[in-house]
PDB file of N, CA and C in Angstrom:
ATOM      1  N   UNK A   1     -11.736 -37.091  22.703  1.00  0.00           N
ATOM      2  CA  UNK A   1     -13.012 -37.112  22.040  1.00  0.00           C
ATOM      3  C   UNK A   1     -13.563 -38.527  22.094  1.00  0.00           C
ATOM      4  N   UNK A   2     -14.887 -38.519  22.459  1.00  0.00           N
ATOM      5  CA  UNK A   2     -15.267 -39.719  22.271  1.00  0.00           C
ATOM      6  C   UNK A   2     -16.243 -40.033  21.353  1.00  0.00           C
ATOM      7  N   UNK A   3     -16.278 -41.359  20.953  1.00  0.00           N
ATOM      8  CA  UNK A   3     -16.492 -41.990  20.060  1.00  0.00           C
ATOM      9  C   UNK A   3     -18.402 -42.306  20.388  1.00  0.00           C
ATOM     10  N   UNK A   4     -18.830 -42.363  19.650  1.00  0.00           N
ATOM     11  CA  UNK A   4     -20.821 -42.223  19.724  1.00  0.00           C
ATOM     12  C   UNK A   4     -21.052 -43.518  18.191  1.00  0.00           C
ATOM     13  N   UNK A   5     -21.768 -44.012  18.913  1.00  0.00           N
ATOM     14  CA  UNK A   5     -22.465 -44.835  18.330  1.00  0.00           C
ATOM     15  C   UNK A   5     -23.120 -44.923  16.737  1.00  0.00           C
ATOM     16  N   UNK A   6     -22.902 -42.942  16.668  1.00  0.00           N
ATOM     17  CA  UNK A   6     -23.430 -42.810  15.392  1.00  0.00           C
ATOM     18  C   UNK A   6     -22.392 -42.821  14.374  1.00  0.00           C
ATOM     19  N   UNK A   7     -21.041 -42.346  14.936  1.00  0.00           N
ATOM     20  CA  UNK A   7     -19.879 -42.435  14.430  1.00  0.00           C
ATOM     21  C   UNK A   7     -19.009 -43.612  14.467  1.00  0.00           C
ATOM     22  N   UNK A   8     -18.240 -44.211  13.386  1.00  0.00           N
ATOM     23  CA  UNK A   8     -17.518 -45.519  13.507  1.00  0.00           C
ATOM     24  C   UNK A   8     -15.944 -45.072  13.759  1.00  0.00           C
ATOM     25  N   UNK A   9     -15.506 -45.952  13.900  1.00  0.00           N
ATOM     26  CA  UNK A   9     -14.032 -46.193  14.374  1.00  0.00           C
ATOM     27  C   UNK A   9     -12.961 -46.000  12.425  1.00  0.00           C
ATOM     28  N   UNK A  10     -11.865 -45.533  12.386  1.00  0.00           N
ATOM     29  CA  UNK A  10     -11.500 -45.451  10.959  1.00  0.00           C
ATOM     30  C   UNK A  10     -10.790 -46.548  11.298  1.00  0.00           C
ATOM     31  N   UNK A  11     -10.781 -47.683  10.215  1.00  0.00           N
ATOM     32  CA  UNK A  11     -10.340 -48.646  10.215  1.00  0.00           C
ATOM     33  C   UNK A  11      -9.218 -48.141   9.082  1.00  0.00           C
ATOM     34  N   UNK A  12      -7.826 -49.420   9.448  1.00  0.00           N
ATOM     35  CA  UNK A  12      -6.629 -49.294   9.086  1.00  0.00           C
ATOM     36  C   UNK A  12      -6.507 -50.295   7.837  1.00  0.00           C
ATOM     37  N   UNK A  13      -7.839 -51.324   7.672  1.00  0.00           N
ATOM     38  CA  UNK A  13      -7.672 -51.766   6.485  1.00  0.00           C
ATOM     39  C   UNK A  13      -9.254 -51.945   5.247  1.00  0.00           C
ATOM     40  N   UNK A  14      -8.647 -51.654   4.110  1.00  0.00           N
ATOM     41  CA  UNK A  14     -10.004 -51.595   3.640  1.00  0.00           C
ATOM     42  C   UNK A  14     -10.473 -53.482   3.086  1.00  0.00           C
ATOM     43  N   UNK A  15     -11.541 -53.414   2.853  1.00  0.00           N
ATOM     44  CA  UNK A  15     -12.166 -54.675   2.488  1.00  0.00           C
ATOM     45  C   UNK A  15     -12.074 -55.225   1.380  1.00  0.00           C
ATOM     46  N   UNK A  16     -11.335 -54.235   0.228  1.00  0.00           N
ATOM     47  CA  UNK A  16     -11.029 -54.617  -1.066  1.00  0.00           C
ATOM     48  C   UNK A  16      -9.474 -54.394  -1.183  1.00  0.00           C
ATOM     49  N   UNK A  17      -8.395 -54.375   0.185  1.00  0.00           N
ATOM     50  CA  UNK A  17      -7.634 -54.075  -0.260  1.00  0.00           C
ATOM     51  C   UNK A  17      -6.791 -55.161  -0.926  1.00  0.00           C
ATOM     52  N   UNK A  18      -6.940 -56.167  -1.212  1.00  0.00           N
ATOM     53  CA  UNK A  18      -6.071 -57.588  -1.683  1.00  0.00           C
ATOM     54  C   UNK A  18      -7.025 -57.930  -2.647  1.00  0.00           C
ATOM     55  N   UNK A  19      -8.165 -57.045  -3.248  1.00  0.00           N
ATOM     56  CA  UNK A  19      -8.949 -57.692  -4.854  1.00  0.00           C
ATOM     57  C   UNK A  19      -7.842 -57.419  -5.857  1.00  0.00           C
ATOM     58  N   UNK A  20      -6.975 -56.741  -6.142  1.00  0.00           N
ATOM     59  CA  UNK A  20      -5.656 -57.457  -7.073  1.00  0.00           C
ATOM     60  C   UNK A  20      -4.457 -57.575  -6.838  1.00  0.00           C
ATOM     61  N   UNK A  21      -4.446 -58.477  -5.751  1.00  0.00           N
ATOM     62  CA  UNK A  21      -3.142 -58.943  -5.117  1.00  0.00           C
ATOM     63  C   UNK A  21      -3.099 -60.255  -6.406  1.00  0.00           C
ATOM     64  N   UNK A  22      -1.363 -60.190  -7.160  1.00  0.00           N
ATOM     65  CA  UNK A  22      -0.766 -61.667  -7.414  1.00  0.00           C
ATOM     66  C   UNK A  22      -0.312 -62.046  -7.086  1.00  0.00           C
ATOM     67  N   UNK A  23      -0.946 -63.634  -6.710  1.00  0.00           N
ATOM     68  CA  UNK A  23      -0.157 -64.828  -5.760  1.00  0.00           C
ATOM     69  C   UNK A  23       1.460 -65.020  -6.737  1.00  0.00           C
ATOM     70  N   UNK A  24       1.149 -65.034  -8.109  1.00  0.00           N
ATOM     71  CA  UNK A  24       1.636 -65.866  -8.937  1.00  0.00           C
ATOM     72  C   UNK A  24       2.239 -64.859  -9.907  1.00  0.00           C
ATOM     73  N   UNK A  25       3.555 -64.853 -10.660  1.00  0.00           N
ATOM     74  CA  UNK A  25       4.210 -64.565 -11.711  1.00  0.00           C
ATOM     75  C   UNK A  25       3.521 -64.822 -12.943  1.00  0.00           C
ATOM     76  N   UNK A  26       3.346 -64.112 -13.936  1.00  0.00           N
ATOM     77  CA  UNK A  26       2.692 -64.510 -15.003  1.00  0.00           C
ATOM     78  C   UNK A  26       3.418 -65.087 -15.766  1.00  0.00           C
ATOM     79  N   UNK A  27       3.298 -65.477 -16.825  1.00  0.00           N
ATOM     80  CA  UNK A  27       4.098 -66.406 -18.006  1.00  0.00           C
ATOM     81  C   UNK A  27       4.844 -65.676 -18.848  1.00  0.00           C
ATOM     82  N   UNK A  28       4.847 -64.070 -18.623  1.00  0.00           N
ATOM     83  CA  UNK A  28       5.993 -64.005 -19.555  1.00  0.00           C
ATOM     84  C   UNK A  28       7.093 -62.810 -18.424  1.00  0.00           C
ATOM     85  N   UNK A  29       6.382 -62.798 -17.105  1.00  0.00           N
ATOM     86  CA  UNK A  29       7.446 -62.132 -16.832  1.00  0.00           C
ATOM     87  C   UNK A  29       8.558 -62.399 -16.629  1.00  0.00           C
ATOM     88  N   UNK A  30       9.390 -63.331 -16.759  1.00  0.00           N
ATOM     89  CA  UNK A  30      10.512 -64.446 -16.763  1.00  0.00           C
ATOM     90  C   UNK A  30      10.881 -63.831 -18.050  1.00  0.00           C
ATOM     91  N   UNK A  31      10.422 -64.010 -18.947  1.00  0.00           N
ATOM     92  CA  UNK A  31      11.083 -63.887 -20.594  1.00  0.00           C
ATOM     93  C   UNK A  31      10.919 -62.565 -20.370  1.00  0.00           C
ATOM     94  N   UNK A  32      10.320 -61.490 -19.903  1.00  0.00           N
ATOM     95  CA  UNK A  32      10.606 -60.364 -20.234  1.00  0.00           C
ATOM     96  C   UNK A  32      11.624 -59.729 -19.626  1.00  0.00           C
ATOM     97  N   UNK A  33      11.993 -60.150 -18.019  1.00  0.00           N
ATOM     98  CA  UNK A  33      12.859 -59.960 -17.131  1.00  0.00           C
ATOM     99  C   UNK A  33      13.892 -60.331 -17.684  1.00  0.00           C
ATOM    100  N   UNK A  34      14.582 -61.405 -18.265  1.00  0.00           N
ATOM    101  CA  UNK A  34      15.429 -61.851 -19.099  1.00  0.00           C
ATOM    102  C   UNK A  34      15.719 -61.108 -20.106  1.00  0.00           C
ATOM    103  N   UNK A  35      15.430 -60.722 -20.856  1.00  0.00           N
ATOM    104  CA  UNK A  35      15.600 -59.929 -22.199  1.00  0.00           C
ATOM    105  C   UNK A  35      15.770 -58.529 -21.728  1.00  0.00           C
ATOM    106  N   UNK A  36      15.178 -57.905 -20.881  1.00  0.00           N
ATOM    107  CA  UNK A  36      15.625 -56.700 -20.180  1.00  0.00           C
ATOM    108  C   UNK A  36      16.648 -56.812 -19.366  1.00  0.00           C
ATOM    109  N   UNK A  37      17.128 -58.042 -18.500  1.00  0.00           N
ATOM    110  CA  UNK A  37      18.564 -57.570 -17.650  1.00  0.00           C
ATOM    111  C   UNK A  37      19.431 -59.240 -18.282  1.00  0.00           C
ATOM    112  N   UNK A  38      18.574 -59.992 -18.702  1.00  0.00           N
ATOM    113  CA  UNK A  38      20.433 -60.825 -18.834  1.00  0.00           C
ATOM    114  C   UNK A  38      20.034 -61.847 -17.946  1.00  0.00           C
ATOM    115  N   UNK A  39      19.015 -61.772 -16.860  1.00  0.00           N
ATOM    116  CA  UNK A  39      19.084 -62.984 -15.484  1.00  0.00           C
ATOM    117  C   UNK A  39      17.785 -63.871 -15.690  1.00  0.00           C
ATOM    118  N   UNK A  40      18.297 -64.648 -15.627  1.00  0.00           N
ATOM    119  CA  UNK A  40      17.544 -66.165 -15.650  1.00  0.00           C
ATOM    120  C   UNK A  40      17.132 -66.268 -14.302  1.00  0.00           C
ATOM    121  N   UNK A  41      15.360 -66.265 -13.813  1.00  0.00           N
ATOM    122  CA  UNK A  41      15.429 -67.017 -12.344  1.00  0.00           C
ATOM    123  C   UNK A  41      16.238 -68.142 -11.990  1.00  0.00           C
ATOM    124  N   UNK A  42      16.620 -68.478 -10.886  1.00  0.00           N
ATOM    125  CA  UNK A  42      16.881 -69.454 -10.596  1.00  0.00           C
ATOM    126  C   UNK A  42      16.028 -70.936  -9.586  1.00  0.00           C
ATOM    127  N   UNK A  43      14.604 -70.461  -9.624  1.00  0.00           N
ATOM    128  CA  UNK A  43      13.703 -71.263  -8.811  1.00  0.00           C
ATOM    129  C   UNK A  43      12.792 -71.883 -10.135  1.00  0.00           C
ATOM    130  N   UNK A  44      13.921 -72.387 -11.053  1.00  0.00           N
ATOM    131  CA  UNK A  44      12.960 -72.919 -12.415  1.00  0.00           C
ATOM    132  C   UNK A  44      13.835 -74.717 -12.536  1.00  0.00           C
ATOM    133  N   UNK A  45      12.683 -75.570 -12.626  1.00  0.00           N
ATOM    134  CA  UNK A  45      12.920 -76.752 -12.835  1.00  0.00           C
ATOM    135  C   UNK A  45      13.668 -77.219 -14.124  1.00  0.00           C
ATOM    136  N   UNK A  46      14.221 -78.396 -14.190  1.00  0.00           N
ATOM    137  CA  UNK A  46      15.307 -78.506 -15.276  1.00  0.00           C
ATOM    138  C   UNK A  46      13.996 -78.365 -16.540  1.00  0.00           C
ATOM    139  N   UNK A  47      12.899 -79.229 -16.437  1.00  0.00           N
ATOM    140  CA  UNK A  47      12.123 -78.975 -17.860  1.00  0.00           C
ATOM    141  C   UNK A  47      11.708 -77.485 -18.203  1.00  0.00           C
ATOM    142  N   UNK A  48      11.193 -76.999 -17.083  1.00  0.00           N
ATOM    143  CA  UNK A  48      11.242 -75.355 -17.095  1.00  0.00           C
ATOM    144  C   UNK A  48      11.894 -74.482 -17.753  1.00  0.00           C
ATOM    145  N   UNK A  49      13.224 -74.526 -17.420  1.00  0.00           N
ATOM    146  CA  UNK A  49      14.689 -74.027 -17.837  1.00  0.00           C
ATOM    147  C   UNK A  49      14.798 -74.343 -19.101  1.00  0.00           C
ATOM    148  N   UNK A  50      14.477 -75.776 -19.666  1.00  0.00           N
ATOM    149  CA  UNK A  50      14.830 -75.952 -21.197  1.00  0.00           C
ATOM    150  C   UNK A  50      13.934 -75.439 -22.284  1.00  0.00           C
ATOM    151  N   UNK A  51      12.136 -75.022 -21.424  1.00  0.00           N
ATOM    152  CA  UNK A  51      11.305 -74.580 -21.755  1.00  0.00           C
ATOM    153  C   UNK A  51      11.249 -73.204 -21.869  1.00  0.00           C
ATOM    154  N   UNK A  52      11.911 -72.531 -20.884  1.00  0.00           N
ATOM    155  CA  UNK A  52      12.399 -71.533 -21.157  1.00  0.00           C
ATOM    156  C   UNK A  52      13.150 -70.701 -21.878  1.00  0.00           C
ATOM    157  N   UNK A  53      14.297 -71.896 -21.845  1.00  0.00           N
ATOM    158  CA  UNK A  53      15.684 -71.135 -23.079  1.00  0.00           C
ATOM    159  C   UNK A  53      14.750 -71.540 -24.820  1.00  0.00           C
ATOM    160  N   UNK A  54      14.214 -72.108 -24.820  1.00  0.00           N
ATOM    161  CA  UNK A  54      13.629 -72.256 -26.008  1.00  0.00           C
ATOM    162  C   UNK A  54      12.503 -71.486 -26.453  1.00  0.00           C
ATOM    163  N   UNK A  55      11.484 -70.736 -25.783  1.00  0.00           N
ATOM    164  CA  UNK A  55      10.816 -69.802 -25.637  1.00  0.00           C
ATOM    165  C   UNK A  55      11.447 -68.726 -26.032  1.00  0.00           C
ATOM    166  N   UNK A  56      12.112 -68.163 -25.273  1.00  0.00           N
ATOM    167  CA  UNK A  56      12.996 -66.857 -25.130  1.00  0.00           C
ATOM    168  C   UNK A  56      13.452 -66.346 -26.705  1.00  0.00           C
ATOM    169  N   UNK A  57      13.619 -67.325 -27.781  1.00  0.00           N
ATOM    170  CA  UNK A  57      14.089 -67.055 -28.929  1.00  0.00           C
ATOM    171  C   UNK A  57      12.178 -66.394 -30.069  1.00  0.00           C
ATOM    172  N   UNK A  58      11.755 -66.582 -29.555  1.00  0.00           N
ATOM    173  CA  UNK A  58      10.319 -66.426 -30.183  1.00  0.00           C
ATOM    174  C   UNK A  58      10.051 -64.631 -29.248  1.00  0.00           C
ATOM    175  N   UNK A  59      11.021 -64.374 -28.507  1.00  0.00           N
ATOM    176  CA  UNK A  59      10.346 -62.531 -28.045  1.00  0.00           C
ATOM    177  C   UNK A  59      11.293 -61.258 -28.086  1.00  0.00           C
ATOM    178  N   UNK A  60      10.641 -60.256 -28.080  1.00  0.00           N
ATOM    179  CA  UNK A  60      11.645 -59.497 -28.774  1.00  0.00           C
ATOM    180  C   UNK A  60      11.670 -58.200 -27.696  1.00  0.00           C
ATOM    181  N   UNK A  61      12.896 -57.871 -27.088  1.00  0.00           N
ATOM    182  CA  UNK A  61      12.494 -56.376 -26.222  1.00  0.00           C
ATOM    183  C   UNK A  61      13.526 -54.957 -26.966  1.00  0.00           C
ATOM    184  N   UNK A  62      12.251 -54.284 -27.353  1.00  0.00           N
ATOM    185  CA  UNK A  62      13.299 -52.925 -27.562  1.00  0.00           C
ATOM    186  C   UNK A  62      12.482 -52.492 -27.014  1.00  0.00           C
ATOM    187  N   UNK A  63      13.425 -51.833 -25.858  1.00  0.00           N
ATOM    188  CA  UNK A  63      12.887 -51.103 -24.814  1.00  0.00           C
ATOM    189  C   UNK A  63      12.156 -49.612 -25.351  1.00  0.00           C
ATOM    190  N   UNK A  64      11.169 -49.209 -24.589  1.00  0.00           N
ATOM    191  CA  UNK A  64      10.776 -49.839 -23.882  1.00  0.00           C
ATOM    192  C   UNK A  64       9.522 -50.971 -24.362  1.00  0.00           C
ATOM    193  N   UNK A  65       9.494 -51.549 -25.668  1.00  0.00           N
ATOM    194  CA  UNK A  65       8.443 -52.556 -25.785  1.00  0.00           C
ATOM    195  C   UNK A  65       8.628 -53.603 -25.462  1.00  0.00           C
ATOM    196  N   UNK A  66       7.789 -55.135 -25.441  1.00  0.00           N
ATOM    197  CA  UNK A  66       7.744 -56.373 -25.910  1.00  0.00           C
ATOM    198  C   UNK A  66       7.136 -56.725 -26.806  1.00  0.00           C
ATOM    199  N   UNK A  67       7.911 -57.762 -27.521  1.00  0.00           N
ATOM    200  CA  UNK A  67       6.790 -58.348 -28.746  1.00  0.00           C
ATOM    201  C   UNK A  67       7.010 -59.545 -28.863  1.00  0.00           C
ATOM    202  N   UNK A  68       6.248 -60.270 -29.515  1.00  0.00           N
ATOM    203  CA  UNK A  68       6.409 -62.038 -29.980  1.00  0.00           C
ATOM    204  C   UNK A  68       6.708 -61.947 -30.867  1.00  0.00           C
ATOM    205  N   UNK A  69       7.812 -62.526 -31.264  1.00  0.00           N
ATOM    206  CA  UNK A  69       8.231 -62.712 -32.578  1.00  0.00           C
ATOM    207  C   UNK A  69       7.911 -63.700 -33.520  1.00  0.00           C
ATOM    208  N   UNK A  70       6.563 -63.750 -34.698  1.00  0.00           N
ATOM    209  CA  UNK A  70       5.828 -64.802 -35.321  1.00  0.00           C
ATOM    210  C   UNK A  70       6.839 -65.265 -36.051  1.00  0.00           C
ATOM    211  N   UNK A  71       7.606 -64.741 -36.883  1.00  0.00           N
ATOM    212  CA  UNK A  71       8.202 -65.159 -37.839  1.00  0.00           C
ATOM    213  C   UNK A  71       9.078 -66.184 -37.978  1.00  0.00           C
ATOM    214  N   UNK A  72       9.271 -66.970 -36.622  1.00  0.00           N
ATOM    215  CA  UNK A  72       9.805 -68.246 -36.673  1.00  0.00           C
ATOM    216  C   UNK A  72       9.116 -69.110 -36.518  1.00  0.00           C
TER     217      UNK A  72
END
């Protein structure tokens, strides 16, 4: 079959397909990943890491929720 001028070609990618692509990890998926399995990334800088373990005591996971814990 051929293809006519009035008809286009189906393209294999759309033009919005990367409008919500994340480059980037958000800020709490670390603390939430943590509190759900136990594992600490390991691509976290020493201030990171101390920023981290100190964070981690302020959130709370009962599965399946998260919460911040104000009360400290």
């Amino acid at each position: 079959m051929e293809v006519t001028q009035e008809e286009q070609e189906v393209k294999d990618e759309f033009s919005d397909e990367s409008l919500l692509f994340v480059a980037t990890r958000s800020w709490f998926t670390d603390i939430a990943n943590y509190k759900a399995t136990g594992v600490i990334q390991q691509d976290l800088y020493w201030n990171q890491w101390k920023k981290f373990l100190h964070d981690i005591h302020f959130y709370v996971w009962d599965d399946p929720h998260f919460f911040q814990n104000w009360s400290r």
